[in-house]
Protein backbone atom coordinates (compact mmCIF):
# COMPACT_ATOMS: atom_id res chain seq x y z
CA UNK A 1 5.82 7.43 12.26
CA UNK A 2 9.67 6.91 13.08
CA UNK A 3 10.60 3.27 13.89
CA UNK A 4 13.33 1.95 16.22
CA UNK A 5 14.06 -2.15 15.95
CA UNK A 6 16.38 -3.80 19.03
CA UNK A 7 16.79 -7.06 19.88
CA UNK A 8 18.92 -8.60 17.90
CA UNK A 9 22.18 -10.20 18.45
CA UNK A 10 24.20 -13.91 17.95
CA UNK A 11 22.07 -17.06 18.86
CA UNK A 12 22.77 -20.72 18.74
CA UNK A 13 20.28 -23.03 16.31
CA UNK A 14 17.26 -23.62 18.72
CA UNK A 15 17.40 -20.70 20.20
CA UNK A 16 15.21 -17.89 20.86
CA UNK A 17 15.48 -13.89 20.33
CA UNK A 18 12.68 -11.70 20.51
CA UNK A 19 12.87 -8.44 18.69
CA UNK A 20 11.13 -4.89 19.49
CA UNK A 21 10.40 -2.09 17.34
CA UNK A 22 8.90 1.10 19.11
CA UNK A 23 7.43 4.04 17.49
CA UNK A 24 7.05 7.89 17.99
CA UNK A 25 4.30 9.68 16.73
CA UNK A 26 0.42 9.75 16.36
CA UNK A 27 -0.34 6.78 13.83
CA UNK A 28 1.14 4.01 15.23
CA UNK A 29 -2.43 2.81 16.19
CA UNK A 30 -3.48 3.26 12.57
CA UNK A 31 -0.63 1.37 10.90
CA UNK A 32 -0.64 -2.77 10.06
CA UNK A 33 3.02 -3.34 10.87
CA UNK A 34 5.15 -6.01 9.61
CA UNK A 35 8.61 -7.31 10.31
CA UNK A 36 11.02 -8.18 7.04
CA UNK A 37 14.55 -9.23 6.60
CA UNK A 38 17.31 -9.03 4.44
CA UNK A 39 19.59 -11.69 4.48
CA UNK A 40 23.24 -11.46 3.15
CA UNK A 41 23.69 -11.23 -0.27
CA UNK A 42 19.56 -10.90 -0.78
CA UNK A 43 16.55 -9.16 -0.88
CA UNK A 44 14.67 -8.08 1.86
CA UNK A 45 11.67 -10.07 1.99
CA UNK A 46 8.38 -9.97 4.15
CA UNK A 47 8.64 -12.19 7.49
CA UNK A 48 5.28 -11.27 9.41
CA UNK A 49 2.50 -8.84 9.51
CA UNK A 50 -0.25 -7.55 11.96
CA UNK A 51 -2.96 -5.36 11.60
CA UNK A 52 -3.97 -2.14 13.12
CA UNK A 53 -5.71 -3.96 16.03
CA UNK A 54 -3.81 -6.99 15.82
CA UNK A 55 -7.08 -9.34 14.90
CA UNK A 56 -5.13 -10.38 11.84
CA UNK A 57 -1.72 -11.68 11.07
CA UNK A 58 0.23 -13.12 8.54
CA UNK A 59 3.83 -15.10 8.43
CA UNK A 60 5.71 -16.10 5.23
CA UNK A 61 5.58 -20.12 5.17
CA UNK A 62 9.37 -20.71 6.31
CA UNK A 63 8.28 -18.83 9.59
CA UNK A 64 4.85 -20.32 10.78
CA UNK A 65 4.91 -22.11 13.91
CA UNK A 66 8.17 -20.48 14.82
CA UNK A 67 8.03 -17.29 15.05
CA UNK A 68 4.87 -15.14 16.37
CA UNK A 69 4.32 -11.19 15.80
CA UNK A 70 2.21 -9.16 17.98
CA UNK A 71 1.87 -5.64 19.28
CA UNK A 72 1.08 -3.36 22.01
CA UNK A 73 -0.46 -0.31 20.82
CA UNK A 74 -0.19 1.36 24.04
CA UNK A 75 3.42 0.96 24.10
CA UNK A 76 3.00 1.88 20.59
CA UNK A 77 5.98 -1.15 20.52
CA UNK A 78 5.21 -4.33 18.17
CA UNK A 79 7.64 -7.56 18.48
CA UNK A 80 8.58 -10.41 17.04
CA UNK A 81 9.05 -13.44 18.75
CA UNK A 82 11.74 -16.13 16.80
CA UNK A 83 12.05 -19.32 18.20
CA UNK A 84 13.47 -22.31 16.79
CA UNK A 85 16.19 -20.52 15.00
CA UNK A 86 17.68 -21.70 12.38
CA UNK A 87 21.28 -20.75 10.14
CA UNK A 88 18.91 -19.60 7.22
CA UNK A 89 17.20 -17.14 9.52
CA UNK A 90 20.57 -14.86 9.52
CA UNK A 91 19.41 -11.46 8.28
CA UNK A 92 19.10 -8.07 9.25
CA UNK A 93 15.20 -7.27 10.52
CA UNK A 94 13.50 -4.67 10.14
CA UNK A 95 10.17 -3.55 10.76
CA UNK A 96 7.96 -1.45 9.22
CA UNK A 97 4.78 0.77 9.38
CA UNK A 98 1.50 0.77 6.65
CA UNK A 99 -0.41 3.67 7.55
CA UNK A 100 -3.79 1.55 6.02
CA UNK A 101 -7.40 1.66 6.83
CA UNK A 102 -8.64 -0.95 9.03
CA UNK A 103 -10.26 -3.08 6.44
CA UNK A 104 -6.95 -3.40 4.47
CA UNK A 105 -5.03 -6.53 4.05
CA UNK A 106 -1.51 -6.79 5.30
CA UNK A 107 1.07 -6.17 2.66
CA UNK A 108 3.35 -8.39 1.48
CA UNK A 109 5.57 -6.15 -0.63
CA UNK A 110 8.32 -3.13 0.76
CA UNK A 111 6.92 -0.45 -1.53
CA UNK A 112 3.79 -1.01 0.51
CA UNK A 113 5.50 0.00 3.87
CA UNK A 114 5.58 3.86 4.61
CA UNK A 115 7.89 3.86 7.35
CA UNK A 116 11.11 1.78 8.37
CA UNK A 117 13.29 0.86 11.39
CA UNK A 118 17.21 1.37 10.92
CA UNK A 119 17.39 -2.65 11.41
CA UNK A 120 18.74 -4.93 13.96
CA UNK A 121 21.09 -8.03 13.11
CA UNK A 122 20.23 -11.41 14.16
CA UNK A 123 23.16 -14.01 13.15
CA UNK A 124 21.69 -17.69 13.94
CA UNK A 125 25.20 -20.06 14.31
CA UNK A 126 24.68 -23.70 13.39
């Protein structure tokens, strides 16, 4: 599956961005997808997952209650919601496609992911 991320862009603390990521291909409905981010200087590190149907999520801690992934599999499109930005939430985003069986957890890790998104920028200004 090929992945392309939008969205992203310059945002005040407090604000609100919401980030897309739409696939071609046939496996889209057969991949968990997850969004990660890299922020200067760093590694990239996992930011939110959702399963195949999208019965199942998961956010890293400094995310819950901000930010909220889901996905359309008709659109074959999966977003990310980020509210509440913060400074420390400056990164480039990516998302990125598990071609897993449905009973498989989400992934935490990037050798995990099969497929990536070139990336979008989001640069949170205090």
């Amino acid at each position: 599956v090929q992945l392309q991320a939008c969205g992203g862009g310059l945002v005040q603390a407090g604000g609100s961005l919401r980030l897309s990521c739409t696939a071609s291909g046939r496996m889209f409905d057969r991949s968990h997808m997850a969004w990660f981010r890299q922020p200067p200087g760093k590694e990239r590190e996992f930011v939110a997952g959702i399963s195949r149907g999208g019965k199942n999520v998961h956010y890293t801690t400094s995310v819950e209650g901000r930010f909220t992934i889901s996905r359309d599999n008709a659109k074959k499109t999966v977003y990310l919601q980020m509210n509440s930005l913060k400074p420390e939430d400056t990164a480039v985003y990516y998302c990125a496609a598990d071609n897993a069986i449905l009973t498989a957890p989400i992934q935490l890790n990037v050798g995990d992911y099969d497929s990536w998104g070139q990336g979008t920028l989001v640069t949170v200004s205090s």
